[in-house]
C-alpha atoms as a PDB file:
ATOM      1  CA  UNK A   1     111.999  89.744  79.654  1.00  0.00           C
ATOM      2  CA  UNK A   2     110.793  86.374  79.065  1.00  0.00           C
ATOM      3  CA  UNK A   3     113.034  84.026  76.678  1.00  0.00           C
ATOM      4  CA  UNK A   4     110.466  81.825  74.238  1.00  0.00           C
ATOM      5  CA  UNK A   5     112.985  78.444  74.749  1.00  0.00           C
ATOM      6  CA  UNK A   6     112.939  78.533  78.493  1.00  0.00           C
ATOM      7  CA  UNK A   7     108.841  79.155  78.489  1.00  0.00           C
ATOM      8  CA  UNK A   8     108.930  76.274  75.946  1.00  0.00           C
ATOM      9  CA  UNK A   9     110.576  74.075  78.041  1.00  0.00           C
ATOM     10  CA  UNK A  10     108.408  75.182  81.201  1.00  0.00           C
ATOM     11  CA  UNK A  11     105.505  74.350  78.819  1.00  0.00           C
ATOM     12  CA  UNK A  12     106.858  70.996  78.006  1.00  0.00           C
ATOM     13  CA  UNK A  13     107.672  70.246  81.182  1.00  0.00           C
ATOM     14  CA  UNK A  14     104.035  71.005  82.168  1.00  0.00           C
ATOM     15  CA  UNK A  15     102.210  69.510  79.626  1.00  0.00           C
ATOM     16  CA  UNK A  16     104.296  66.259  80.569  1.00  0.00           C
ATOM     17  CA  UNK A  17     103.553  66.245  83.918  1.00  0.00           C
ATOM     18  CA  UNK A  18      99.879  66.527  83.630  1.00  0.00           C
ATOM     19  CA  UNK A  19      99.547  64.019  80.839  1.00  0.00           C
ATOM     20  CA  UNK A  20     101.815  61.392  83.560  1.00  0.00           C
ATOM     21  CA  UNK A  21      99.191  62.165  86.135  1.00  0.00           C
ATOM     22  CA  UNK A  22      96.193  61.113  83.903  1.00  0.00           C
ATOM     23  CA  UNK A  23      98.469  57.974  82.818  1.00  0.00           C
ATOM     24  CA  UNK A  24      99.145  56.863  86.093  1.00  0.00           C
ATOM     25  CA  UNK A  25      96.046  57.577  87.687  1.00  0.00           C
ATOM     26  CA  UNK A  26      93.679  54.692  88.536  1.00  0.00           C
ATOM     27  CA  UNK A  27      91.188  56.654  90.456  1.00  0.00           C
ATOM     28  CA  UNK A  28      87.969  55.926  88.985  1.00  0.00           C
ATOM     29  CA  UNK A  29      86.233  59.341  90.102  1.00  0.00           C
ATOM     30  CA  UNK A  30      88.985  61.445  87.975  1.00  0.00           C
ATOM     31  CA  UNK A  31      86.843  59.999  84.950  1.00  0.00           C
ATOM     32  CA  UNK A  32      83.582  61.336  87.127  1.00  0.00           C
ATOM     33  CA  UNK A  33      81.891  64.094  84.358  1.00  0.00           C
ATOM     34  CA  UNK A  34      78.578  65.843  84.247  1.00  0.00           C
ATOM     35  CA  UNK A  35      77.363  67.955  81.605  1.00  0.00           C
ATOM     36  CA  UNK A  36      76.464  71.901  81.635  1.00  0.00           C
ATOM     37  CA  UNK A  37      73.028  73.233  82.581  1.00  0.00           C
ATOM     38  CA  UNK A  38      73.711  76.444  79.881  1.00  0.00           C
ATOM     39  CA  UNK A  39      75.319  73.948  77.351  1.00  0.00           C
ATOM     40  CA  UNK A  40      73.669  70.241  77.549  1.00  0.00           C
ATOM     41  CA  UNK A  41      76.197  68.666  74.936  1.00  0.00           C
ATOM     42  CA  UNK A  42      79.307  69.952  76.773  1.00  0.00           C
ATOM     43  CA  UNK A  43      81.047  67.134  79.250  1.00  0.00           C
ATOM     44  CA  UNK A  44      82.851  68.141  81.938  1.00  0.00           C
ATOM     45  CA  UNK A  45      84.812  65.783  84.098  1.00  0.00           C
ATOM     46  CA  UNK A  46      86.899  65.753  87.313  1.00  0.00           C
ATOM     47  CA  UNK A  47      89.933  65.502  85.076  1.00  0.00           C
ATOM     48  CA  UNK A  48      89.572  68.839  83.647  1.00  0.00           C
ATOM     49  CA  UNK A  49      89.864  70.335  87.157  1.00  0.00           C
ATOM     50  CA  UNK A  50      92.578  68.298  88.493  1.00  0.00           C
ATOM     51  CA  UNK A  51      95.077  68.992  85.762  1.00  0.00           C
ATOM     52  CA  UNK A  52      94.307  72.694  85.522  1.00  0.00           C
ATOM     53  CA  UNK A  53      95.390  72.624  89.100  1.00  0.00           C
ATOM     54  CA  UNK A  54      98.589  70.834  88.400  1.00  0.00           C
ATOM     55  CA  UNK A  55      99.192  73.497  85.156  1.00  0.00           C
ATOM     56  CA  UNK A  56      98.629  76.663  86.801  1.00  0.00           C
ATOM     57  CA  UNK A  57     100.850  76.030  89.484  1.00  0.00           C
ATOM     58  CA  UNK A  58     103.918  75.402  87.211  1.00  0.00           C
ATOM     59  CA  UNK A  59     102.759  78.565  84.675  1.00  0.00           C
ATOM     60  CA  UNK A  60     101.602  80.906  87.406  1.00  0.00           C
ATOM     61  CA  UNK A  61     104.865  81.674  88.903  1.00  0.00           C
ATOM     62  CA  UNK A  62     106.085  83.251  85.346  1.00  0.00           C
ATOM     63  CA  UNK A  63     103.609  85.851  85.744  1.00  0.00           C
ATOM     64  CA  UNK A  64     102.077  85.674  82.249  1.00  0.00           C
ATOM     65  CA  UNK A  65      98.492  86.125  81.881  1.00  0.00           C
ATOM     66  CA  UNK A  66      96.430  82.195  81.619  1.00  0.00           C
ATOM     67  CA  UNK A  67      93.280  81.828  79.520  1.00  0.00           C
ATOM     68  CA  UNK A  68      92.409  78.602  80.608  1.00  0.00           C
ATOM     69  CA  UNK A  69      88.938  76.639  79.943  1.00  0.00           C
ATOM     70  CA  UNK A  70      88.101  75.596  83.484  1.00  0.00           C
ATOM     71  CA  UNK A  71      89.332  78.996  85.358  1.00  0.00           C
ATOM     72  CA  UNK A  72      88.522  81.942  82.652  1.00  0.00           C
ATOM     73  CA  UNK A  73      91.031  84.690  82.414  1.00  0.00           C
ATOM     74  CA  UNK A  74      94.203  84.947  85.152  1.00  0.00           C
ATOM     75  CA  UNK A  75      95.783  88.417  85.072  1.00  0.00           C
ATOM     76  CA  UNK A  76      99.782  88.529  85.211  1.00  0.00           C
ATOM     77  CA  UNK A  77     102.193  91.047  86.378  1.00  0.00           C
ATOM     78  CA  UNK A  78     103.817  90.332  82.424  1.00  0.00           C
ATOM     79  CA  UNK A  79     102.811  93.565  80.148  1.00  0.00           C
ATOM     80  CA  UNK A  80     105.006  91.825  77.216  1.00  0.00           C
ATOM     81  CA  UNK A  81     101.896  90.936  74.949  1.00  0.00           C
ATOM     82  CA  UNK A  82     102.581  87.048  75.686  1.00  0.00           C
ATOM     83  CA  UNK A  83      99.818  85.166  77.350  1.00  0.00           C
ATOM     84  CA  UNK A  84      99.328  80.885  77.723  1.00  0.00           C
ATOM     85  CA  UNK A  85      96.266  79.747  76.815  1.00  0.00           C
ATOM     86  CA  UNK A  86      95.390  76.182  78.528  1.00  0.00           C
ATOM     87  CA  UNK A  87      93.268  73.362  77.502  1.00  0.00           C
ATOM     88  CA  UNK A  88      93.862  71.237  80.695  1.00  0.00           C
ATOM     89  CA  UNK A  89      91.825  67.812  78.779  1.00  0.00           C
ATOM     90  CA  UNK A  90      90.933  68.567  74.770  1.00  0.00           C
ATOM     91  CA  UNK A  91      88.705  65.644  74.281  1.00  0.00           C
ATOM     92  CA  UNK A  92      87.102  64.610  77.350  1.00  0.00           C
ATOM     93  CA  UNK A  93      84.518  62.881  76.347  1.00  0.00           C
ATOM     94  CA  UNK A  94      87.324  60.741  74.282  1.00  0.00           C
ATOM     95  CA  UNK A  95      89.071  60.402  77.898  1.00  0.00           C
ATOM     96  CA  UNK A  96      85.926  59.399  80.008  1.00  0.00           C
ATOM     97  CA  UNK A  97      84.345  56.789  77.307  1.00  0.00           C
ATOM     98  CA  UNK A  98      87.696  55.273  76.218  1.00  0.00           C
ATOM     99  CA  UNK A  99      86.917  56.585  72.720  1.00  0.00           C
ATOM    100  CA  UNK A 100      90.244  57.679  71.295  1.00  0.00           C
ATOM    101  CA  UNK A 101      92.768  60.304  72.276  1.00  0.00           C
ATOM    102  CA  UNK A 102      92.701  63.575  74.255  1.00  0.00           C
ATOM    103  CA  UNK A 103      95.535  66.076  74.846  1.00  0.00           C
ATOM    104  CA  UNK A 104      96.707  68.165  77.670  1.00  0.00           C
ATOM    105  CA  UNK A 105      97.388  71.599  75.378  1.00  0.00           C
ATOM    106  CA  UNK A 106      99.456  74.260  76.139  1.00  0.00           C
ATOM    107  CA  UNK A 107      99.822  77.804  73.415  1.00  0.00           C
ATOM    108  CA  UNK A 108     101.646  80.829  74.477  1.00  0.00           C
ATOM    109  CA  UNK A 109     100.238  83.440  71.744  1.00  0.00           C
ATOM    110  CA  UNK A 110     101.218  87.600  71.502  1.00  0.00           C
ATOM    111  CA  UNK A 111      99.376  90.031  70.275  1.00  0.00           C
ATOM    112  CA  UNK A 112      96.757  87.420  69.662  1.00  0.00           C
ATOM    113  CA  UNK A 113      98.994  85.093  67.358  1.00  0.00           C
ATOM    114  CA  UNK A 114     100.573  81.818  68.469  1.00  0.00           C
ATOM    115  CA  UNK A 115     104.517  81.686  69.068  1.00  0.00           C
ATOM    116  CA  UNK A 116     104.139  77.937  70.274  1.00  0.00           C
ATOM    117  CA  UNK A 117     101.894  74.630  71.187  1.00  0.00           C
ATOM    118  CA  UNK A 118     102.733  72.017  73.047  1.00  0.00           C
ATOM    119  CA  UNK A 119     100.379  68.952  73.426  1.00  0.00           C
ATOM    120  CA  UNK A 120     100.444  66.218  75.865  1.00  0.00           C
ATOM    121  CA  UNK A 121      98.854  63.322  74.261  1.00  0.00           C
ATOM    122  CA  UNK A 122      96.423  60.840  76.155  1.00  0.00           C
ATOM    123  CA  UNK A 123      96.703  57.628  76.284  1.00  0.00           C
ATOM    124  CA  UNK A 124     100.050  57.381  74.375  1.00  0.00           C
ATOM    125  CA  UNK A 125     102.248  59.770  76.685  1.00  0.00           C
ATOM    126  CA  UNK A 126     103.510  61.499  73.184  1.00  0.00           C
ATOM    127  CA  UNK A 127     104.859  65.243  73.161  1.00  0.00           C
ATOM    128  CA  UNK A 128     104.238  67.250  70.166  1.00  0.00           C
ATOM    129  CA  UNK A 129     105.149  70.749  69.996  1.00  0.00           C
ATOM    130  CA  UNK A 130     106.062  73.406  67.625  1.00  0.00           C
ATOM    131  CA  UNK A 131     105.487  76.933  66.061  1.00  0.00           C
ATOM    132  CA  UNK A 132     105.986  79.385  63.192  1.00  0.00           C
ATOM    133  CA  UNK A 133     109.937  79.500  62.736  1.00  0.00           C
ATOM    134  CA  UNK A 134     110.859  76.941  65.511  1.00  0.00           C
ATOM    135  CA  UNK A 135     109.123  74.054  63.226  1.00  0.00           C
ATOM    136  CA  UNK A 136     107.175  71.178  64.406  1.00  0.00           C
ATOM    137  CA  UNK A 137     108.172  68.045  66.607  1.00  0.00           C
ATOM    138  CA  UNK A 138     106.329  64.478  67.874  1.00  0.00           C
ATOM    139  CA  UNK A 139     108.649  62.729  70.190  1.00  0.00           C
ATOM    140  CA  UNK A 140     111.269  64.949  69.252  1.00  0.00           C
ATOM    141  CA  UNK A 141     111.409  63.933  65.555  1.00  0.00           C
ATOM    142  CA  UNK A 142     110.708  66.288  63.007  1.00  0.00           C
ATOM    143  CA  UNK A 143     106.829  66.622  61.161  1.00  0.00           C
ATOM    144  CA  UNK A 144     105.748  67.993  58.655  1.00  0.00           C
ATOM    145  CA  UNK A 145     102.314  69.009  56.316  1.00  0.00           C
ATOM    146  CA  UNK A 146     101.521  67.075  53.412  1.00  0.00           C
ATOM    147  CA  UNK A 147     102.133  68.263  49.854  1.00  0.00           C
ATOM    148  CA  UNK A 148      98.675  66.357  48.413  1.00  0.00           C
ATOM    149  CA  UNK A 149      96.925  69.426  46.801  1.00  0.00           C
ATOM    150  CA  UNK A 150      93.500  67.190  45.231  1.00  0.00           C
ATOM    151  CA  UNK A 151      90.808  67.643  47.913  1.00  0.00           C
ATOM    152  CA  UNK A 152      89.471  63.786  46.520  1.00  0.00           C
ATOM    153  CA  UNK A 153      92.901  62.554  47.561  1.00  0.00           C
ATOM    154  CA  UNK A 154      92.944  64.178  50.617  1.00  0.00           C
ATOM    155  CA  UNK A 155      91.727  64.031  54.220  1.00  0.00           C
ATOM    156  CA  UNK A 156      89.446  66.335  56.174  1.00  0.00           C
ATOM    157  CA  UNK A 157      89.400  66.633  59.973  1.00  0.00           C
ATOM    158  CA  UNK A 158      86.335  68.527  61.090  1.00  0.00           C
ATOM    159  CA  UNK A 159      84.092  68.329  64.371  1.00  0.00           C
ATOM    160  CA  UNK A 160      80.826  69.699  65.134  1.00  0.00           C
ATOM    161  CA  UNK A 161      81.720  71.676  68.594  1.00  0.00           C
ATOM    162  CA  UNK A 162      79.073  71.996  71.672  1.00  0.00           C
ATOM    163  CA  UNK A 163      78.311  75.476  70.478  1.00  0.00           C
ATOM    164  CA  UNK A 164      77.562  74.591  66.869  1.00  0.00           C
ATOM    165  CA  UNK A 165      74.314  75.640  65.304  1.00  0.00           C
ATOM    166  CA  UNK A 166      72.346  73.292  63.123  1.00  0.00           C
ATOM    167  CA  UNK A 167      71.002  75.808  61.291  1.00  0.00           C
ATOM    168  CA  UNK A 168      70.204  74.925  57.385  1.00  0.00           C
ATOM    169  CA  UNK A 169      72.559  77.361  56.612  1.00  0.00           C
ATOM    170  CA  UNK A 170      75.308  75.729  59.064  1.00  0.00           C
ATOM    171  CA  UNK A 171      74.340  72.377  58.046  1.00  0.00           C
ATOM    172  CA  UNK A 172      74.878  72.932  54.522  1.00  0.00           C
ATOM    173  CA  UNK A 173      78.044  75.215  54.888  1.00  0.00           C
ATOM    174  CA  UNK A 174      79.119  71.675  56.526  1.00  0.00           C
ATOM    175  CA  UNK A 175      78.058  68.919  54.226  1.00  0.00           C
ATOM    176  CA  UNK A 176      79.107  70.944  51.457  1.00  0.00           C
ATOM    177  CA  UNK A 177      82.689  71.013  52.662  1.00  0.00           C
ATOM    178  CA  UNK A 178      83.039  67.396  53.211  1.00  0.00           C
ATOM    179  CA  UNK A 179      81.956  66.265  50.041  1.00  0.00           C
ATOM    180  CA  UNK A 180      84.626  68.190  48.543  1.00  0.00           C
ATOM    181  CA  UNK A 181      87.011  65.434  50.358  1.00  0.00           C
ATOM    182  CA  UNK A 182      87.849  61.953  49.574  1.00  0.00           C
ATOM    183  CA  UNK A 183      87.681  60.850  53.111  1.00  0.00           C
ATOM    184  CA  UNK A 184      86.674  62.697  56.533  1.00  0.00           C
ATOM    185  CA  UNK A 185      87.183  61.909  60.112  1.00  0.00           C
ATOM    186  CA  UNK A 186      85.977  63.435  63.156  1.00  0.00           C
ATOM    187  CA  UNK A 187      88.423  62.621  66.267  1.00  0.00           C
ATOM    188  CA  UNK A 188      86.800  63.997  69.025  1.00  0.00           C
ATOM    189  CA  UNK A 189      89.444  66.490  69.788  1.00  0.00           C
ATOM    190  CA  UNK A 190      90.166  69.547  67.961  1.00  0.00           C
ATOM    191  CA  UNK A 191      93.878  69.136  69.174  1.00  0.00           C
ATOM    192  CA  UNK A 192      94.601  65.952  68.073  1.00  0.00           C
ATOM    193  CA  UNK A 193      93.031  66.635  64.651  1.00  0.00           C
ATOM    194  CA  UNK A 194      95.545  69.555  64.130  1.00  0.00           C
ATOM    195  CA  UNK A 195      98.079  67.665  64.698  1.00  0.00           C
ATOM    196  CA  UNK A 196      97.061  64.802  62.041  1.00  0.00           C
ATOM    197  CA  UNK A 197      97.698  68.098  59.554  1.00  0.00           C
ATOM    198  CA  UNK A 198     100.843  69.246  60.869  1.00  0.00           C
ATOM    199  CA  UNK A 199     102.546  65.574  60.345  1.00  0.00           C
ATOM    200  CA  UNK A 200     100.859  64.934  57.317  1.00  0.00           C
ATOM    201  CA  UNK A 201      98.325  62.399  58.283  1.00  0.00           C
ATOM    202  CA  UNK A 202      95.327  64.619  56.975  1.00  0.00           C
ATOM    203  CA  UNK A 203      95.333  67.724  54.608  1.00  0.00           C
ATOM    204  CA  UNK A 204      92.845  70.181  56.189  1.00  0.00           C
ATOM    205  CA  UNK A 205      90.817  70.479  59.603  1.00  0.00           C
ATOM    206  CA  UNK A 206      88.371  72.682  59.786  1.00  0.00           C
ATOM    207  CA  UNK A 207      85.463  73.861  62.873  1.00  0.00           C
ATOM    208  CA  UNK A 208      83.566  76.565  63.047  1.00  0.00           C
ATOM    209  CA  UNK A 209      82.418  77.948  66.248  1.00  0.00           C
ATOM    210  CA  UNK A 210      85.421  76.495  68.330  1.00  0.00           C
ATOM    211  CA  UNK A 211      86.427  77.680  71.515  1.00  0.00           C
ATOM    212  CA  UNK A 212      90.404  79.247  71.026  1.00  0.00           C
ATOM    213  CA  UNK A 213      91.455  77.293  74.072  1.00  0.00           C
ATOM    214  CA  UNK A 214      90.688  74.139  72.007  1.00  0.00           C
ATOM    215  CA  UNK A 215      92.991  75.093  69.026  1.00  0.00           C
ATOM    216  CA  UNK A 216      94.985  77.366  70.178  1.00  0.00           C
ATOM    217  CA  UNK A 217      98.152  75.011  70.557  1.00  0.00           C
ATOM    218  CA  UNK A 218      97.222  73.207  67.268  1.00  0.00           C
ATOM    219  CA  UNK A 219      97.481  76.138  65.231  1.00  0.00           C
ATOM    220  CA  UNK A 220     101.146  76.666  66.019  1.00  0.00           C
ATOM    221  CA  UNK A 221     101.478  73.479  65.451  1.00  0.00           C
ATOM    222  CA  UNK A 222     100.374  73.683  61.663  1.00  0.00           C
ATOM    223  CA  UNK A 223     102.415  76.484  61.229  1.00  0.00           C
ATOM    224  CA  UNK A 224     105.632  75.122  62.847  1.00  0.00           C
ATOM    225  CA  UNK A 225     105.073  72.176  60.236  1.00  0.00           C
ATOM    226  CA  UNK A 226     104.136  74.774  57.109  1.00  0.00           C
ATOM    227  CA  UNK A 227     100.556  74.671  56.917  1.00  0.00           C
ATOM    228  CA  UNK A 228      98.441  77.468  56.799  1.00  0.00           C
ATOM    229  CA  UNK A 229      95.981  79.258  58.992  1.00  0.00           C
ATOM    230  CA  UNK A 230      92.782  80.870  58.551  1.00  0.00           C
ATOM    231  CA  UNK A 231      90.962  82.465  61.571  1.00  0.00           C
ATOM    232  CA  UNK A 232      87.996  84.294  62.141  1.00  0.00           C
ATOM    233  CA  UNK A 233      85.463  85.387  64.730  1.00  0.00           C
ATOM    234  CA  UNK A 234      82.703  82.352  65.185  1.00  0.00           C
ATOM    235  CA  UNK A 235      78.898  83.112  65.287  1.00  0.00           C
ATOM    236  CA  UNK A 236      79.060  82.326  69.225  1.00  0.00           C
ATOM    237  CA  UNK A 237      80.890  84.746  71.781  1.00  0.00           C
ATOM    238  CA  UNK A 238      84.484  83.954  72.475  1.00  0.00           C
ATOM    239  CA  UNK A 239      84.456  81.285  69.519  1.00  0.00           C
ATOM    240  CA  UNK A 240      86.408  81.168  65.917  1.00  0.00           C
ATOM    241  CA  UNK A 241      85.948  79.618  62.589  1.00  0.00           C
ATOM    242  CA  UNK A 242      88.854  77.717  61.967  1.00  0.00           C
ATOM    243  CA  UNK A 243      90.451  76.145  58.246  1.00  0.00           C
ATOM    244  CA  UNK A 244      94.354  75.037  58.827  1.00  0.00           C
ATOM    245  CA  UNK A 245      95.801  73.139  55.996  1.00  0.00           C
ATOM    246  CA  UNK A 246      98.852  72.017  54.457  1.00  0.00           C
ATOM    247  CA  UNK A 247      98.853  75.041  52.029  1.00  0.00           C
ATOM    248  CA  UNK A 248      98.373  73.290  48.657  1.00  0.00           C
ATOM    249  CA  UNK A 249      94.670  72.958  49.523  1.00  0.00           C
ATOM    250  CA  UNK A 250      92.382  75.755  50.155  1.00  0.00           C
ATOM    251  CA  UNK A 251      88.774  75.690  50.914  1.00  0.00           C
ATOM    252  CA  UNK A 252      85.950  77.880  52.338  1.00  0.00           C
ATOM    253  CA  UNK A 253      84.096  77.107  55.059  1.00  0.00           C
END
């Protein structure tokens, strides 16, 4: 039987490590990227490969099943219900065009539900982490959601993911959820924008069509800091439409 602190720690621990090696590496060819014949707006870069190689050798020997991005679906000996899900770089095209920060992201989630995130953050060296009943840290300090409930006072964190359709209907479902906002910002990584909810930074992100390996640490975030979660099913396979918000405001998407 697995305790959640010590595979907290060991996620910690991992996401640290990885995040170091991205910090101290000055190898030019780590930033080396190409894009996807099946998906032409998706960027993938050495990076992605090299720290999934450094994570799955620190979470493999718990015996837990791994979603990870890069690798697919691991099998573990572990019939608990508990599985990590791994985003070895969330935001690589932030991370190969010096554009703003990515995040080494970590979730353990049971039944389909997270227990915790962790997040390695890129360039800054930052650890957030947190989860539903074991709150929400940055650096070890307390965060929290914001208690704004006016949409035009608040902040909106959105994307528009590799999979995302630009259908009319899409499109509109899109614009008309931003202009309910007083301000919106797109940050290039789902994982970092979850975490400007959970400390109160912005009120709501919300994605449709999102992969879960891209959130999946994010949304335990939210929760860990009181914010809310709505999930569903995406229009593409394997992807969800995501709102997570501080709670005092709710919106469709």
């Amino acid at each position: 039987m697995h305790e959640i602190n010590d595979l907290l720690d060991l996620a910690r621990n991992t996401a640290r490590s990885a995040c170091q090696l991205l910090r101290d590496s000055q190898q030019k060819d780590i930033r080396s990227h190409s894009y996807m014949e099946a998906l032409p707006r998706e960027m993938k870069a050495e990076a992605d490969q090299a720290l999934e190689k450094v994570i799955l050798t620190s979470l493999e020997p718990v015996g837990l099943p791994i979603l990870s991005e890069e690798f697919g679906e691991k099998n573990g000996s572990d019939e608990s219900g508990m599985k990590f899900i791994v985003d070895p770089l969330d935001g690589t095209v932030n991370f190969v065009r010096g554009l703003g920060l990515a995040s080494v992201s970590i979730a353990l989630y049971k039944d389909n539900r997270p227990v915790f995130g962790v997040l390695g953050i890129y360039p800054t060296g930052s650890l957030a982490w947190g989860g539903k009943g074991l709150g929400a840290f940055l650096d070890d300090k307390p965060i929290n959601v914001s208690t704004v409930s006016n949409p035009v006072q608040g902040v909106l964190c959105t994307g528009i993911p590799s999979r995302f359709q630009f259908s009319e209907k899409e499109s509109s479902l899109l614009l008309q959820t931003m202009s309910t906002f007083g301000k919106v910002r797109m940050l290039g990584a789902a994982s970092i924008s979850l975490l400007q909810v959970a400390q109160g930074a912005a009120e709501v992100y919300t994605e449709r069509d999102i992969m879960l390996w891209d959130v999946a640490a994010g949304l335990a975030l939210v929760e860990g800091a009181g914010g809310t979660l709505n999930v569903e099913r995406g229009q593409s396979p394997g992807t969800l439409n995501v709102i997570a918000s501080n709670g005092a405001i709710h919106t469709k998407r």
